[in-house]
Protein backbone atom coordinates (compact mmCIF):
# COMPACT_ATOMS: atom_id res chain seq x y z
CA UNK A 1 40.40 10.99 0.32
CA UNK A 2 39.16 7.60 -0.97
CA UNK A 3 40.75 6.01 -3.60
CA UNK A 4 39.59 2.69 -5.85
CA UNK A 5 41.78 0.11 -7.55
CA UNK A 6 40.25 -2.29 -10.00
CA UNK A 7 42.21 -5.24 -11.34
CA UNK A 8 41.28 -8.15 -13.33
CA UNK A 9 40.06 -6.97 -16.89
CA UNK A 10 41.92 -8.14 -20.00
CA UNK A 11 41.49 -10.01 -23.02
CA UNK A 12 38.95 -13.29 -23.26
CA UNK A 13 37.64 -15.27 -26.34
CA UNK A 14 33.85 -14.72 -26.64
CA UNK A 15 31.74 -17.32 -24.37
CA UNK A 16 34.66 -16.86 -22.08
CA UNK A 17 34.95 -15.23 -18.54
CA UNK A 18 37.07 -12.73 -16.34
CA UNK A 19 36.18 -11.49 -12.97
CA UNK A 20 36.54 -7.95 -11.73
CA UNK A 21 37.61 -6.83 -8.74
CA UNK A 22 37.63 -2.98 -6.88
CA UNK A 23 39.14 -2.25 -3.41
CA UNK A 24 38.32 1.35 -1.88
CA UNK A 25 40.79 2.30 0.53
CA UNK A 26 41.68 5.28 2.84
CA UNK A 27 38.55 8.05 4.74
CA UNK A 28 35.90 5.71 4.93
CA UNK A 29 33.36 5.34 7.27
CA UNK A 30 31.17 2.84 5.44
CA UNK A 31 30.56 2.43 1.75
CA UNK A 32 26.83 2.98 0.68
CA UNK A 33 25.92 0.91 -2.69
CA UNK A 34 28.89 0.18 -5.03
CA UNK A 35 28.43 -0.38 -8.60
CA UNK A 36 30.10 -0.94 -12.07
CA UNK A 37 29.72 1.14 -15.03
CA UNK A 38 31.34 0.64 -18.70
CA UNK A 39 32.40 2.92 -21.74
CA UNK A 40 32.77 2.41 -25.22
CA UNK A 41 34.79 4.92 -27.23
CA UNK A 42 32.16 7.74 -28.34
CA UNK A 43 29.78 6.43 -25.99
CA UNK A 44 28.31 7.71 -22.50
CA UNK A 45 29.25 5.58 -19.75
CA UNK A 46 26.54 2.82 -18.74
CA UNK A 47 25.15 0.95 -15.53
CA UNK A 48 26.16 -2.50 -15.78
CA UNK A 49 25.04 -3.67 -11.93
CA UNK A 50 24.86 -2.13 -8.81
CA UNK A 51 24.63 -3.75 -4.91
CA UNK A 52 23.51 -1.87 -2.26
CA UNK A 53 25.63 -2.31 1.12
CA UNK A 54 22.25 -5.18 1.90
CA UNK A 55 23.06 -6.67 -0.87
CA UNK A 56 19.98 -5.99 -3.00
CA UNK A 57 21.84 -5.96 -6.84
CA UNK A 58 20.88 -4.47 -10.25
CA UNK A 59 21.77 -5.28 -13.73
CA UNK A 60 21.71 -4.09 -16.95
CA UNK A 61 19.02 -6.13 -19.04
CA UNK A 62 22.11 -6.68 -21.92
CA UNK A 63 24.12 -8.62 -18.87
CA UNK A 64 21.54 -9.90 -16.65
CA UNK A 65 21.67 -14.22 -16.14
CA UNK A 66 25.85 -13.61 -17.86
CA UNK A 67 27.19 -11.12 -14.86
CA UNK A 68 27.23 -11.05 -11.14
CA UNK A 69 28.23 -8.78 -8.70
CA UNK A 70 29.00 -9.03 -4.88
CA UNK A 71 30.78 -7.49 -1.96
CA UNK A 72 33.36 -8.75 -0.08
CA UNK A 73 33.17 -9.47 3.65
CA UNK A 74 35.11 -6.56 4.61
CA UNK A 75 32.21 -4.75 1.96
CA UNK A 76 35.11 -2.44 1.11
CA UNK A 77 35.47 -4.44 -2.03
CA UNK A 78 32.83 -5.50 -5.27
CA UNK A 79 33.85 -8.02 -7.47
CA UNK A 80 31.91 -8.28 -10.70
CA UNK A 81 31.79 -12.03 -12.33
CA UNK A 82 31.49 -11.53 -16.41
CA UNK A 83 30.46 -15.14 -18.37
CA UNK A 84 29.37 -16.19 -21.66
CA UNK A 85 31.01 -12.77 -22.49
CA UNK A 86 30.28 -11.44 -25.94
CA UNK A 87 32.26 -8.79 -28.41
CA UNK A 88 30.00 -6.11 -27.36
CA UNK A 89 30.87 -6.31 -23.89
CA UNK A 90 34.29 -4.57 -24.65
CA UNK A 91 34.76 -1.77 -22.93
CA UNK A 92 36.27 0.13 -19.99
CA UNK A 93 35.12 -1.11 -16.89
CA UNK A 94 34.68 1.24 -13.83
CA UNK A 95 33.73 0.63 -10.36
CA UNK A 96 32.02 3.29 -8.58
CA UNK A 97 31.10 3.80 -4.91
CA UNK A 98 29.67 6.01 -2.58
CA UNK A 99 31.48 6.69 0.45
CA UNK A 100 30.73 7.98 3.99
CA UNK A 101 33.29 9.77 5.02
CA UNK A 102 33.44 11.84 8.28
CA UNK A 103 32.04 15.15 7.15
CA UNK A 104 30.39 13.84 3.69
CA UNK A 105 29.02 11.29 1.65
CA UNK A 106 30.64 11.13 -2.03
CA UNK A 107 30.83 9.34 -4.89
CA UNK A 108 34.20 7.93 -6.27
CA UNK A 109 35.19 6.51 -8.75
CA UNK A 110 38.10 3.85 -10.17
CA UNK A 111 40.97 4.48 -12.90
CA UNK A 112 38.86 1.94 -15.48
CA UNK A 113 39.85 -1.77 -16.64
CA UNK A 114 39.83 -2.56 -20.44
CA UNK A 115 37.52 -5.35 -20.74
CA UNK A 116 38.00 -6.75 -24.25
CA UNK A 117 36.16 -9.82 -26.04
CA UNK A 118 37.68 -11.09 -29.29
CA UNK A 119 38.72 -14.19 -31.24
């Protein structure tokens, strides 16, 4: 089993910034791309960026030049660097990855951070 932690979300004044951050721990033989993802209540759950294990990195156009994501050296980790954060980037916050393990390849997924934006 793989499991993912994220830490770091929490409340911020709008134009401020947090940074998130997602360990994966326990059968892994590498980790693939890794990604974050965010929900709204009501909502579907939405791409926010993704970086492959390269890292080549995606973003959604609503945070693109505000958000960056990266791996750590170990690559068992993604942080995800919010600025110039706005009200409608409240949500939950998940990180995602997809793991090689010894006798498959699977996607996982973390418990969610509440991101929230307000004055």
């Amino acid at each position: 089993q793989v499991q993912l932690v994220e830490s770091g979300g929490g409340l911020v004044q709008p134009g401020g910034s947090l940074r998130l951050s997602c360990a994966a721990s326990g059968s892994i033989v590498s980790i693939n791309d890794m990604g974050w993802y965010r929900q709204t209540p009501g909502k579907q759950r939405e791409l926010v960026a993704t970086i492959t294990s390269g890292g080549n990195t995606d973003y959604a156009d609503s945070v693109k030049g505000r958000f960056t994501i990266s791996r750590g050296n170990a690559k068992n980790t993604v942080y995800l660097q919010m600025n110039s954060l706005k009200p409608e980037d409240t949500a939950v916050y998940y990180c995602k990855a997809n793991v090689m393990e010894i006798l498959y390849v699977r996607d996982y997924w973390g418990q969610g951070t509440q991101v929230t934006v307000s004055s």
